[in-house]
C-alpha atoms as a PDB file:
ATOM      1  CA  UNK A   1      63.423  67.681  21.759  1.00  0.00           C
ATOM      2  CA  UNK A   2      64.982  67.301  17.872  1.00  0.00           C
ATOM      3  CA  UNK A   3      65.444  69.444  15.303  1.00  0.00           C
ATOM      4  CA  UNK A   4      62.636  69.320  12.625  1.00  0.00           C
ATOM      5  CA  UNK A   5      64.310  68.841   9.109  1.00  0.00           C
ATOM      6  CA  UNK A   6      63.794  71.782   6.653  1.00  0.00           C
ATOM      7  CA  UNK A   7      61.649  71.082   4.090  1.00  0.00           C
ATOM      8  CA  UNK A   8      63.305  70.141   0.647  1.00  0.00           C
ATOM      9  CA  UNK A   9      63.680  72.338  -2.102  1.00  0.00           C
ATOM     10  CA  UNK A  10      60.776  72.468  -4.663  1.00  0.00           C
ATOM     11  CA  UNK A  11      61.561  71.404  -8.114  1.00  0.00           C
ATOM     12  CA  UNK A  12      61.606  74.505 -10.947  1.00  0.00           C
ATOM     13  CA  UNK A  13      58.344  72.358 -12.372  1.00  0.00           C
ATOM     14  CA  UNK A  14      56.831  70.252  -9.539  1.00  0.00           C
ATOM     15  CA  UNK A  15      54.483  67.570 -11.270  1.00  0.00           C
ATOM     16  CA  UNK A  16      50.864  67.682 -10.449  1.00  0.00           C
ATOM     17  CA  UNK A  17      49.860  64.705  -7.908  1.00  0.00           C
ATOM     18  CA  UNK A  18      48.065  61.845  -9.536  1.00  0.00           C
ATOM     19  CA  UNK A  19      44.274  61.172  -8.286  1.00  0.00           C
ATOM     20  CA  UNK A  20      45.705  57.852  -6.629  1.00  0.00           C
ATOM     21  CA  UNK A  21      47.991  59.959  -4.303  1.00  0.00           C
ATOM     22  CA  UNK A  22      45.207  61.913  -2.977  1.00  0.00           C
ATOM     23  CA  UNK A  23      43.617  60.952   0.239  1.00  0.00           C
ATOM     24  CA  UNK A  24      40.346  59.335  -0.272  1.00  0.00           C
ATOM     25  CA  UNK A  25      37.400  60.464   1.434  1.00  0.00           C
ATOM     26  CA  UNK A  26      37.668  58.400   4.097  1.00  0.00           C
ATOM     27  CA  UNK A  27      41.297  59.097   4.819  1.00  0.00           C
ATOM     28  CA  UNK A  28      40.370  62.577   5.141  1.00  0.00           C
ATOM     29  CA  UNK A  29      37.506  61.919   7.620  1.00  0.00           C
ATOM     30  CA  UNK A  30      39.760  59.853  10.038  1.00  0.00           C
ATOM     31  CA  UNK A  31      42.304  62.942  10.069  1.00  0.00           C
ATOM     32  CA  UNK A  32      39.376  65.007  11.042  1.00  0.00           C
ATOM     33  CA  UNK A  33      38.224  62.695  13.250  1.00  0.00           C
ATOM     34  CA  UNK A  34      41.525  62.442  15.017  1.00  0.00           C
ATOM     35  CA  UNK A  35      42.278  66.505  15.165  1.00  0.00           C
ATOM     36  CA  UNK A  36      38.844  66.889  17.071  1.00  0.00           C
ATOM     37  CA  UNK A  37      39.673  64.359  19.499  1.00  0.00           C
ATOM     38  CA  UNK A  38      42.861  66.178  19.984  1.00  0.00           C
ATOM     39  CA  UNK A  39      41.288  69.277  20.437  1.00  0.00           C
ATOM     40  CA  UNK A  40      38.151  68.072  22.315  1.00  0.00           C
ATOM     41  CA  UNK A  41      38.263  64.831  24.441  1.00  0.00           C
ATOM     42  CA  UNK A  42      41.038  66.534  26.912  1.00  0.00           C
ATOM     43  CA  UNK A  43      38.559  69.033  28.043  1.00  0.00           C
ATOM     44  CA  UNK A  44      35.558  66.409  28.578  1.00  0.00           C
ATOM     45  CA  UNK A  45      35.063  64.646  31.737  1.00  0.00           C
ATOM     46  CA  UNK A  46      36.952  61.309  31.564  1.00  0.00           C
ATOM     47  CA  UNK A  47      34.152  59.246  32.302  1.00  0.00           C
ATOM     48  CA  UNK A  48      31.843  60.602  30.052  1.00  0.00           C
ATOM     49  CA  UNK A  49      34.645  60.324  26.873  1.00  0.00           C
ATOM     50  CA  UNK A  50      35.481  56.714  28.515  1.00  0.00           C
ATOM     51  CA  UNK A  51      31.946  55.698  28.705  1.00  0.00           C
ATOM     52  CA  UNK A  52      31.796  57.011  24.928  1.00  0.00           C
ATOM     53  CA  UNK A  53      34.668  54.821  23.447  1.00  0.00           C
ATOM     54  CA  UNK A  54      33.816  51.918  25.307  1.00  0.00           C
ATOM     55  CA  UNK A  55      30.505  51.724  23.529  1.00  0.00           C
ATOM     56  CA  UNK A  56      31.340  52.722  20.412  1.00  0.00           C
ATOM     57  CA  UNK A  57      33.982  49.573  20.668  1.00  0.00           C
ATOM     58  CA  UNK A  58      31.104  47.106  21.802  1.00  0.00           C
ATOM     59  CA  UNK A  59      29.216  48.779  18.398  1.00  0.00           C
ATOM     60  CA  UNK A  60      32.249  47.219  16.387  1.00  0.00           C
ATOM     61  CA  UNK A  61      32.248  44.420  18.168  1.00  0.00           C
ATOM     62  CA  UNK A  62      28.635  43.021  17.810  1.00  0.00           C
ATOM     63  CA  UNK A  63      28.866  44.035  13.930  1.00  0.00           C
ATOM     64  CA  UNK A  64      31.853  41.531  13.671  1.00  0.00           C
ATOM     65  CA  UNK A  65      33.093  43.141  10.531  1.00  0.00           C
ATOM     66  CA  UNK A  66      36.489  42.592   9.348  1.00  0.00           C
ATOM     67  CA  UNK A  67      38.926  43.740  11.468  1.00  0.00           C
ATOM     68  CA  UNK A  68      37.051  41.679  14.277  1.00  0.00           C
ATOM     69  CA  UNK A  69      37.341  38.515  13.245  1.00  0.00           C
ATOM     70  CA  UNK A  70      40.539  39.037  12.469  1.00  0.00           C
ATOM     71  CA  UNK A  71      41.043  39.771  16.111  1.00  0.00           C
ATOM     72  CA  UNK A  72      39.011  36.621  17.216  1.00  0.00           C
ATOM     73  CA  UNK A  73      40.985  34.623  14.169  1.00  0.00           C
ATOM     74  CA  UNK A  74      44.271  36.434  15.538  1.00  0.00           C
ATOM     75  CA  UNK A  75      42.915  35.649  19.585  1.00  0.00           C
ATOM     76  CA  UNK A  76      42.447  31.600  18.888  1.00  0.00           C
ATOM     77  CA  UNK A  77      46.143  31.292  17.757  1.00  0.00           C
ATOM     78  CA  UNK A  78      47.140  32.315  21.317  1.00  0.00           C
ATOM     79  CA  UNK A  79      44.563  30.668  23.296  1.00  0.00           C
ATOM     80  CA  UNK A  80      44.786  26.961  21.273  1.00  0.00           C
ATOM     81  CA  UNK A  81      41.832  27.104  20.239  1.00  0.00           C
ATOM     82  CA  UNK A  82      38.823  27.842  17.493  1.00  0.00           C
ATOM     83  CA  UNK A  83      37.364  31.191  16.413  1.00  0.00           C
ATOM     84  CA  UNK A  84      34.009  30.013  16.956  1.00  0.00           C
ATOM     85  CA  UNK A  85      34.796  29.839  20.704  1.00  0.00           C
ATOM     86  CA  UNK A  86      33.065  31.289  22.675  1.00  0.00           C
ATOM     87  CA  UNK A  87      35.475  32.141  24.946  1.00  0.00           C
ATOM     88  CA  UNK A  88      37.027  33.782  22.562  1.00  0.00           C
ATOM     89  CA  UNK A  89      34.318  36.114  21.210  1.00  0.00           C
ATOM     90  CA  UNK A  90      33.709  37.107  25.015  1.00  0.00           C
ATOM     91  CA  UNK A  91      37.814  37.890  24.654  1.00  0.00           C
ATOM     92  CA  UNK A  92      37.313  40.056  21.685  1.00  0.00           C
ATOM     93  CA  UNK A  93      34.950  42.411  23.363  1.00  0.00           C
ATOM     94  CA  UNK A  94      37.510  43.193  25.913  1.00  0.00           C
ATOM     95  CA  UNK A  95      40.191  43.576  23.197  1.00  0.00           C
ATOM     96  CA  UNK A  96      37.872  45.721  20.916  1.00  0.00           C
ATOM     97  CA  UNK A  97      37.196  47.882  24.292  1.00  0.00           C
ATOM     98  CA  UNK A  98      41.770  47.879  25.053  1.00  0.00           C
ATOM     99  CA  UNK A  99      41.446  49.099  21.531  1.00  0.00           C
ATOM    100  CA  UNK A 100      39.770  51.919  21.763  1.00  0.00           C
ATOM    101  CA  UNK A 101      40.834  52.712  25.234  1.00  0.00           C
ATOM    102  CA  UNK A 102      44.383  53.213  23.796  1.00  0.00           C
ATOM    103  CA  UNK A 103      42.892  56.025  21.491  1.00  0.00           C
ATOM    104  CA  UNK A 104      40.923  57.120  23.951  1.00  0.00           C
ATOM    105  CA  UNK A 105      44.536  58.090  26.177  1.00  0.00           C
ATOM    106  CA  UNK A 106      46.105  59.118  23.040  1.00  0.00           C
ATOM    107  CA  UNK A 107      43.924  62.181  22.738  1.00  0.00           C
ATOM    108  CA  UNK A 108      44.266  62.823  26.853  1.00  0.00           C
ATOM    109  CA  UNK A 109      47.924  61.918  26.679  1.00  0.00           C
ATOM    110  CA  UNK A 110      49.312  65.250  26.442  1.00  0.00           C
ATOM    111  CA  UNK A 111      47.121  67.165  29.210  1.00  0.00           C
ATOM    112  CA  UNK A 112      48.610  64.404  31.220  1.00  0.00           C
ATOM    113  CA  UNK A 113      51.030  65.602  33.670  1.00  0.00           C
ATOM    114  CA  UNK A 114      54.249  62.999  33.468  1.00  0.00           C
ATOM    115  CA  UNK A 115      54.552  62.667  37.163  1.00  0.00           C
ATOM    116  CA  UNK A 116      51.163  61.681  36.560  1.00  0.00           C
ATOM    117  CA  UNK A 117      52.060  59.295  34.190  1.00  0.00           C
ATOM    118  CA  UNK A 118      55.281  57.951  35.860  1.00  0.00           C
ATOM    119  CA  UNK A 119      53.101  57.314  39.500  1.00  0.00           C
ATOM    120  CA  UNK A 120      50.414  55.189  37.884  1.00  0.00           C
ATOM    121  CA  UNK A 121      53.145  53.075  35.779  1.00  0.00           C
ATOM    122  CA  UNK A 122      53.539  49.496  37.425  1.00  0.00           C
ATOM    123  CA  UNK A 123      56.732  49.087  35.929  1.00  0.00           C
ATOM    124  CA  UNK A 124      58.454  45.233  36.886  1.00  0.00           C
ATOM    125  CA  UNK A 125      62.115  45.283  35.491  1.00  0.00           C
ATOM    126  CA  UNK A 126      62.988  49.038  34.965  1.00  0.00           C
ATOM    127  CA  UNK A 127      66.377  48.546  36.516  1.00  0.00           C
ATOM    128  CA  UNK A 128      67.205  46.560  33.728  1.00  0.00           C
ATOM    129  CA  UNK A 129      66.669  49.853  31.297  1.00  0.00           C
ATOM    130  CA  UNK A 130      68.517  52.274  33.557  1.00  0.00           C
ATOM    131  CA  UNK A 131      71.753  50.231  34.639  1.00  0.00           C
ATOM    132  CA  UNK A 132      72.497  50.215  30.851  1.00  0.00           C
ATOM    133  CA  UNK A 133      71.629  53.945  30.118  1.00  0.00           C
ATOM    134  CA  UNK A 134      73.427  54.945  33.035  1.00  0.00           C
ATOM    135  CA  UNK A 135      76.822  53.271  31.983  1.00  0.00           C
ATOM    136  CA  UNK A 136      76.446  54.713  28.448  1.00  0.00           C
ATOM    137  CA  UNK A 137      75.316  51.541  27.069  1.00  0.00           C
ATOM    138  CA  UNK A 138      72.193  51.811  24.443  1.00  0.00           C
ATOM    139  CA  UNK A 139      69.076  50.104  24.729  1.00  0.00           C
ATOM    140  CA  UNK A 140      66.878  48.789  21.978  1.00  0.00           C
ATOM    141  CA  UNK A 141      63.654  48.435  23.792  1.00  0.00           C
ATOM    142  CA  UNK A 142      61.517  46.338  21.679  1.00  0.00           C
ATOM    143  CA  UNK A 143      57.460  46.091  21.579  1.00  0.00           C
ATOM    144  CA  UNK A 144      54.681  44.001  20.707  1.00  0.00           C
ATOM    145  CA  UNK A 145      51.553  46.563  19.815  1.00  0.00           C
ATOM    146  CA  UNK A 146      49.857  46.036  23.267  1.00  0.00           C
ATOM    147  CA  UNK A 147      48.652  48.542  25.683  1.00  0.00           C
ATOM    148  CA  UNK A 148      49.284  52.061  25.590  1.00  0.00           C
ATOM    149  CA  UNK A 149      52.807  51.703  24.016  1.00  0.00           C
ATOM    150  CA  UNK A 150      52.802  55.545  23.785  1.00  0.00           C
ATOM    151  CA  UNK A 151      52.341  56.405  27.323  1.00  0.00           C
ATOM    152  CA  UNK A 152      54.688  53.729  28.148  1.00  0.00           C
ATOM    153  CA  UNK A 153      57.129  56.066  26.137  1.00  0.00           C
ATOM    154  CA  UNK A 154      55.724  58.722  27.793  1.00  0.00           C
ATOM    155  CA  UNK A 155      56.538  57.096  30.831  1.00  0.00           C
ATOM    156  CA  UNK A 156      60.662  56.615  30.017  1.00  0.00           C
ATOM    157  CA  UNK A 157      60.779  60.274  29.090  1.00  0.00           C
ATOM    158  CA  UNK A 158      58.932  60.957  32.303  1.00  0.00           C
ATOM    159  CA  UNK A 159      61.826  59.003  34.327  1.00  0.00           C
ATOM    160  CA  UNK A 160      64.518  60.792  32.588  1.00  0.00           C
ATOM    161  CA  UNK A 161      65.330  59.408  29.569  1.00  0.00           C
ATOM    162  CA  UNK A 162      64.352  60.274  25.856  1.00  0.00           C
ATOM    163  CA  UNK A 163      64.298  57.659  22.993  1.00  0.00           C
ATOM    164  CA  UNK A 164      64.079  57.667  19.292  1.00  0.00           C
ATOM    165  CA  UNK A 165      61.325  55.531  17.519  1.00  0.00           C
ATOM    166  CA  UNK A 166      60.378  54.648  13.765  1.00  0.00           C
ATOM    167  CA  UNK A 167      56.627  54.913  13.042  1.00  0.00           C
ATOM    168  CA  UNK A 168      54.401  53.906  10.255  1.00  0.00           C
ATOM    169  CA  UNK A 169      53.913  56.390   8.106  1.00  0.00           C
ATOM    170  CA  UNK A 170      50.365  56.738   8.075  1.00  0.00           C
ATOM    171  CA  UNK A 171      47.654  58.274   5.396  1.00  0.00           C
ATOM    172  CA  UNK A 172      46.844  60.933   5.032  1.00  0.00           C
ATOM    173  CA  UNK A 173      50.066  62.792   5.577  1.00  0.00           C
ATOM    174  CA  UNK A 174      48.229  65.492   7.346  1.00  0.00           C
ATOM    175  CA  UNK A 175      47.436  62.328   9.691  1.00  0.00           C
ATOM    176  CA  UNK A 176      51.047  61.143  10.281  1.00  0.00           C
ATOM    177  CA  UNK A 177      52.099  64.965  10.658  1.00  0.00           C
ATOM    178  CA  UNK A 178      49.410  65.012  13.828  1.00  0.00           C
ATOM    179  CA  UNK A 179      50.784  61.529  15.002  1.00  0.00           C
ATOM    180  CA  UNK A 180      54.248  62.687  14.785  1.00  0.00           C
ATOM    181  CA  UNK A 181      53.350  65.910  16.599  1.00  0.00           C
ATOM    182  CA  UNK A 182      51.745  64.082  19.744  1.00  0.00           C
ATOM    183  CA  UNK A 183      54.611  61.586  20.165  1.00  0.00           C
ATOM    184  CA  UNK A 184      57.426  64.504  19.719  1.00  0.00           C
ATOM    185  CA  UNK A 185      55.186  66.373  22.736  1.00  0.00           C
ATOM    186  CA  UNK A 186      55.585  63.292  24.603  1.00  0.00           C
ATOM    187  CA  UNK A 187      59.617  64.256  23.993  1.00  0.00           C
ATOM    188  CA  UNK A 188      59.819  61.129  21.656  1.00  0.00           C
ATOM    189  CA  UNK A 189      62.595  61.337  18.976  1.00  0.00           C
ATOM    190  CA  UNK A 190      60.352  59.800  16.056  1.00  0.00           C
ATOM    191  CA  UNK A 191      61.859  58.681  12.236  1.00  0.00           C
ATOM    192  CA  UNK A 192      59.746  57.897   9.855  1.00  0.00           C
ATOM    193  CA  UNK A 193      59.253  54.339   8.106  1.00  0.00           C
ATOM    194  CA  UNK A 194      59.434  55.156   4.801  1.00  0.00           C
ATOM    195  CA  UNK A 195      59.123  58.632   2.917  1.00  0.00           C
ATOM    196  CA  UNK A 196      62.505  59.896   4.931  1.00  0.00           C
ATOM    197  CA  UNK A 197      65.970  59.988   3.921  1.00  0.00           C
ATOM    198  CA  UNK A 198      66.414  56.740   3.920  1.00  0.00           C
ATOM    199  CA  UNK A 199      69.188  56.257   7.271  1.00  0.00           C
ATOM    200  CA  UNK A 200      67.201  55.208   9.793  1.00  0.00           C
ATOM    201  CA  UNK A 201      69.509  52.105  10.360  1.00  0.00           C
ATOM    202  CA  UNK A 202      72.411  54.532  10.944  1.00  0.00           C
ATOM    203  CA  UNK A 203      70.430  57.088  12.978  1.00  0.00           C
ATOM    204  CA  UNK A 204      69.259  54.084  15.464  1.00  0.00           C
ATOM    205  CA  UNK A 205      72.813  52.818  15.332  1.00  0.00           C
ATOM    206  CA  UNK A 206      74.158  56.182  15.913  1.00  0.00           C
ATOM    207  CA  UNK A 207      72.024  56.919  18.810  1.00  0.00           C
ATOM    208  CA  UNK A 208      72.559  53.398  20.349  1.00  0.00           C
ATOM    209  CA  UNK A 209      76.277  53.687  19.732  1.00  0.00           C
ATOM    210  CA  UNK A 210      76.024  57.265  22.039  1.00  0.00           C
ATOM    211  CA  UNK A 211      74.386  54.934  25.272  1.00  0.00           C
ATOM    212  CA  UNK A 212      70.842  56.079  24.114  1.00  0.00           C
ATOM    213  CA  UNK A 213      67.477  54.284  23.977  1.00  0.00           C
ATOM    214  CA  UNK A 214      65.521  52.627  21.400  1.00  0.00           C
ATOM    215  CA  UNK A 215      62.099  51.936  21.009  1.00  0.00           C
ATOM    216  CA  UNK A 216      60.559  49.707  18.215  1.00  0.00           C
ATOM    217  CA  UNK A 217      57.173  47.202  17.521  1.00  0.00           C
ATOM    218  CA  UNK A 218      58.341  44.451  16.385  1.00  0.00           C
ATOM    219  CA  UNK A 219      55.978  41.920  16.159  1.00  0.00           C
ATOM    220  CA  UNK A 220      54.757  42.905  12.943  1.00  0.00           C
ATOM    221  CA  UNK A 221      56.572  42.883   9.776  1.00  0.00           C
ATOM    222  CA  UNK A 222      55.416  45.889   7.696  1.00  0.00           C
ATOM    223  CA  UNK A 223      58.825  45.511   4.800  1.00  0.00           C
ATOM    224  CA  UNK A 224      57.780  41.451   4.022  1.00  0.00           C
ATOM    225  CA  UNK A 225      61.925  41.385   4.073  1.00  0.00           C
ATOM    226  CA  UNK A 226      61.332  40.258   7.877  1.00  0.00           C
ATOM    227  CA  UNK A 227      62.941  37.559   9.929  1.00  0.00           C
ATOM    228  CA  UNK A 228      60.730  34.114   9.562  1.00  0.00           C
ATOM    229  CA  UNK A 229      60.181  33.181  13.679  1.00  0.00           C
ATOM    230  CA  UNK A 230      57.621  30.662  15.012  1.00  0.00           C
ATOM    231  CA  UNK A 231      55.480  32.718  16.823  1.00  0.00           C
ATOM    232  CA  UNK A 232      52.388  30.679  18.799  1.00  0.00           C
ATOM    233  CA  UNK A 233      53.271  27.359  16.553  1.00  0.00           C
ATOM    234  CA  UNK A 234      52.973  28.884  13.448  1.00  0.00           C
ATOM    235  CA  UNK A 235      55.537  31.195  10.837  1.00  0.00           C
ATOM    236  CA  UNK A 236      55.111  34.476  10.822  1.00  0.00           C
ATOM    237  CA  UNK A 237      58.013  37.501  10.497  1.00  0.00           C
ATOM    238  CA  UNK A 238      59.198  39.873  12.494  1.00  0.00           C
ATOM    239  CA  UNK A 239      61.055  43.031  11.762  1.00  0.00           C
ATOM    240  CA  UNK A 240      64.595  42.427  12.197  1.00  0.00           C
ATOM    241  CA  UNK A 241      65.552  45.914  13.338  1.00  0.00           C
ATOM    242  CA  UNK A 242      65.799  45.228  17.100  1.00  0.00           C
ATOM    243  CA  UNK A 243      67.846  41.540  16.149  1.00  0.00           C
ATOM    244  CA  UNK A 244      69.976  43.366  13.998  1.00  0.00           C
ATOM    245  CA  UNK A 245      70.998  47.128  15.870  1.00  0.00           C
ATOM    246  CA  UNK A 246      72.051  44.559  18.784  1.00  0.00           C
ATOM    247  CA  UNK A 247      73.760  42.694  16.864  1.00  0.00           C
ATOM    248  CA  UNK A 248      75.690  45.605  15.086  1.00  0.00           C
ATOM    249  CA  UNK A 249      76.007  47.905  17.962  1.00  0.00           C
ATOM    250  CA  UNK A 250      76.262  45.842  21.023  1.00  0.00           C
ATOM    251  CA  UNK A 251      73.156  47.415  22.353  1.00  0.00           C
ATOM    252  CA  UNK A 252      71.331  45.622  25.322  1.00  0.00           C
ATOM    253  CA  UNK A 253      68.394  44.013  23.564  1.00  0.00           C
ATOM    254  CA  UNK A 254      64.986  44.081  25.991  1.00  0.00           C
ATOM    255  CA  UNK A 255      61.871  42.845  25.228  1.00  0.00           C
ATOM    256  CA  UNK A 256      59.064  45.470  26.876  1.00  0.00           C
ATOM    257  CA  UNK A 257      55.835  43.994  27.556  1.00  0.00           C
ATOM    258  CA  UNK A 258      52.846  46.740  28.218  1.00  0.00           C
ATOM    259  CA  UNK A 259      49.443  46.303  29.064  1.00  0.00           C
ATOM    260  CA  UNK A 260      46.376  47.944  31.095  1.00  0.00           C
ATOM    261  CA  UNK A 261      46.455  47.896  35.010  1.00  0.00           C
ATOM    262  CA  UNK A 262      42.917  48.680  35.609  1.00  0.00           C
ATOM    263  CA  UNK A 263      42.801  52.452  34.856  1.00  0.00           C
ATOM    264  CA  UNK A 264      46.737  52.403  35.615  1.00  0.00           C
ATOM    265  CA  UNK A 265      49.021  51.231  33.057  1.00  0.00           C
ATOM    266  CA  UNK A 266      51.573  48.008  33.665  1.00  0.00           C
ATOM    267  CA  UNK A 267      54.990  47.583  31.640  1.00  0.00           C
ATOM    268  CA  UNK A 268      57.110  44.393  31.977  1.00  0.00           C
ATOM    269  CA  UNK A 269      60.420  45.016  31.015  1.00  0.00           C
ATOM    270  CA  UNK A 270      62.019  41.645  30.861  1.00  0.00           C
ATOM    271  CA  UNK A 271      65.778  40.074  30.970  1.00  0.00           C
ATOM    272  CA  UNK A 272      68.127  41.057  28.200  1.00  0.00           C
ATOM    273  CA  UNK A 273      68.158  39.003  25.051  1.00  0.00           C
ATOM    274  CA  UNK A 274      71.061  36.975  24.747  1.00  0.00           C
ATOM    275  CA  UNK A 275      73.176  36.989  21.591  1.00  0.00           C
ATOM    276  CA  UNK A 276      74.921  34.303  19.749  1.00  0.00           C
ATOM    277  CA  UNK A 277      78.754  35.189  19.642  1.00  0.00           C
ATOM    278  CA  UNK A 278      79.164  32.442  16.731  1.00  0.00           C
ATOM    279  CA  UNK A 279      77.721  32.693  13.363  1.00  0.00           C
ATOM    280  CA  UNK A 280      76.945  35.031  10.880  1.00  0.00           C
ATOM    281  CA  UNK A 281      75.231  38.275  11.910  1.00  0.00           C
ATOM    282  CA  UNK A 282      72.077  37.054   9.668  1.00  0.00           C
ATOM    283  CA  UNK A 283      72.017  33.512  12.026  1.00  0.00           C
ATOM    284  CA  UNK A 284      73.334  35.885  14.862  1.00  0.00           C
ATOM    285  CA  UNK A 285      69.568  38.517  14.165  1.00  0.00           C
ATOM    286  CA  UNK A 286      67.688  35.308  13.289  1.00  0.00           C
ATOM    287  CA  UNK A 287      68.517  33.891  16.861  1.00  0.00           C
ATOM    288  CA  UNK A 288      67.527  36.901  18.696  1.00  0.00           C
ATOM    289  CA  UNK A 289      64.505  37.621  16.775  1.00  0.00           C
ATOM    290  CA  UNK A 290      63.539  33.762  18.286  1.00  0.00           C
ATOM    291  CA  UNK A 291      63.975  34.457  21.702  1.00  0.00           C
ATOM    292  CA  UNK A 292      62.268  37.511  21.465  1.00  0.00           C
ATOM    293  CA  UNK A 293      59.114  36.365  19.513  1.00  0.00           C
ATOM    294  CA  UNK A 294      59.173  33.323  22.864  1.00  0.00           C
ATOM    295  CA  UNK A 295      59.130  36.522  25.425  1.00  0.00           C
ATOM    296  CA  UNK A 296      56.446  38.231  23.357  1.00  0.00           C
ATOM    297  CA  UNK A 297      54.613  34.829  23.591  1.00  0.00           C
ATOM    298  CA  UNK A 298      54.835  35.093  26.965  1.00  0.00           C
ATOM    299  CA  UNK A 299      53.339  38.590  27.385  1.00  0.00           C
ATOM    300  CA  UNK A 300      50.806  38.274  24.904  1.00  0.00           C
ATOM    301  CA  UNK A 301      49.547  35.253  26.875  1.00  0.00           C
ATOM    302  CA  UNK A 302      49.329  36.952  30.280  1.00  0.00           C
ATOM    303  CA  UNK A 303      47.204  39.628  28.605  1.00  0.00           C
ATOM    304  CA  UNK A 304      45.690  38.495  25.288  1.00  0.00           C
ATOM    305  CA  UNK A 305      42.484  41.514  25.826  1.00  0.00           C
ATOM    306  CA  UNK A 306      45.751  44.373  25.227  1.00  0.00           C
ATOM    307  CA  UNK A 307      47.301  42.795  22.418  1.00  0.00           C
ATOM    308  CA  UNK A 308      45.931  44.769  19.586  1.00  0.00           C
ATOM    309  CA  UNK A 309      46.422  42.888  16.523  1.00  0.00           C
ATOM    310  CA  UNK A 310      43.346  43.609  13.777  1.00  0.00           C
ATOM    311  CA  UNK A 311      45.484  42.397  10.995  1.00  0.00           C
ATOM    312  CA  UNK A 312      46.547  39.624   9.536  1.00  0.00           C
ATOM    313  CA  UNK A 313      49.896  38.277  11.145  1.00  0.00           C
ATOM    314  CA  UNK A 314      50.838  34.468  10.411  1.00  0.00           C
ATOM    315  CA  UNK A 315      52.229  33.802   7.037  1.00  0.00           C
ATOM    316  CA  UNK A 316      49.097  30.742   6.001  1.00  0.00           C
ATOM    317  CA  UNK A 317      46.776  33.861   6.808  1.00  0.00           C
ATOM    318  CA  UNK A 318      49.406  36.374   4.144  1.00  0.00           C
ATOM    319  CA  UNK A 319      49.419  33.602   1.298  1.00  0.00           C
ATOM    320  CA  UNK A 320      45.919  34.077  -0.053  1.00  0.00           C
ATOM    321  CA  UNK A 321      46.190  37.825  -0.570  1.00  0.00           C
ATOM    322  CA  UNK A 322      50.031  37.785  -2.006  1.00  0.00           C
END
């Protein structure tokens, strides 16, 4: 769909890596792990590779290690209520099992046919993506890591329209190179955070500016240079990319809820964020970044099992490690 940069130019005396920049053992293992389930899980039967990740998720979950009581710590913030509830370890199970069902689809993603993929899409508010696009006026569609965010990319491209994204870049490179590979097969224009040549802003800009789409998470601050929302009662920050390209570009600003539909998928794609005409175009970002963590709040409540957030978020949970 894009032309792949050409590598740079290596130096007359490259320096040698140092042993920190290597990929640990670990690192290396989840890249392996990750090219066999490329290669393998599409030519499995479904339910047997289903039946697979689901338990391996409820093996996670009854170890309660890290990551999931971070998700049970993460889970109480949206319900009101304690960790220790009970409710809300029942709640983690399903989210640990919405966890690994998105990897699960990420490996059968591409075998996928897109009408496939576009008929079992319960999409409520697409019109609100295409009336823009079709008078030449860009969209920044903007995500909370729920669902299958990937297929519901898949599913835009599927009905016509591609999109450029930023991703995480993620270790080890050989990793991020797979990633980037999948999402460019699903005809995804994808940037990457850091490690590129440094324009993203104007790239996004430029490709909002020519009436195209958008697509960013953005509940989740990965820069800490964020925009401080309240987010469920409490501080967190949120990327101010989305705020910001609307802002700057005049780009219709829509918050995109996704989330499972038994074994379809569902996509929300609610009313355009409004923004302030008066102020400066930090109080301008800071205004839209609001509205859009309250529509996020929204979402997240209707389907707290899809929201997959294993890290920490809230900026009472950051202060102890800064």
């Amino acid at each position: 769909m894009t032309d792949k940069p050409s590598p740079p130019a290596a130096p007359a005396a490259a320096p040698q890596p140092s042993r920190s920049s290597q990929p640990s053992l670990q690192d290396r293992l989840v890249a392996t792990g990750f090219g066999a389930g490329w290669a393998l899980v599409p030519h499995l039967p479904e339910r047997l590779t289903g039946r697979a990740f689901d338990a391996a998720a409820d093996r996670l979950w009854r170890r309660r290690g890290s990551s999931v009581r971070r998700l049970e710590a993460n889970l109480a913030r949206v319900r009101g209520t304690s960790p220790d509830d009970p409710a809300v370890r029942a709640l983690s199970r399903e989210g640990m099992r919405s966890y690994f069902r998105y990897f699960h689809e990420v490996f059968r993603l591409p075998s996928v046919p897109k009408a496939e993929i576009v008929a079992r899409t319960h999409v409520s508010g697409a019109e609100r993506i295409f009336e823009n696009l079709d008078k030449g006026r860009g969209v920044v569609l903007a995500l909370p890591h729920m669902g299958n965010w990937d297929q519901a990319g898949a599913w835009l491209v599927g009905s016509g329209h591609t999109f450029t994204t930023v991703a995480e870049r993620l270790r080890p490179e050989s990793l991020f190179r797979r990633y980037t590979a999948f999402r460019e097969g699903l005809g995804m224009e994808v940037l990457p955070l850091t490690g590129g040549d440094g324009q993203n802003f104007g790239t996004l800009a430029q490709r909002l500016r020519a009436g195209r789409a958008v697509a960013l998470p953005a509940e989740r601050d990965l820069t800490a240079r964020g925009i401080e929302v309240s987010f469920f009662g409490s501080a967190t920050r949120m990327p101010a990319g989305p705020g910001l390209l609307a802002v700057h570009t005049g780009a219709a600003l829509l918050p995109a809820i996704p989330y499972f539909h038994g074994r379809d998928w569902g996509l929300d794609i609610h009313e355009e964020i409004a923004i302030p005409e008066e102020g400066t175009r930090q109080e301008r970002t800071a205004a839209a970044m609001q509205s859009l963590a309250a529509v996020f709040e929204r979402g997240i409540s209707a389907h707290p099992q899809d929201w997959h957030m294993l890290q920490r978020l809230w900026l009472e949970d950051l202060e102890p490690r800064a």
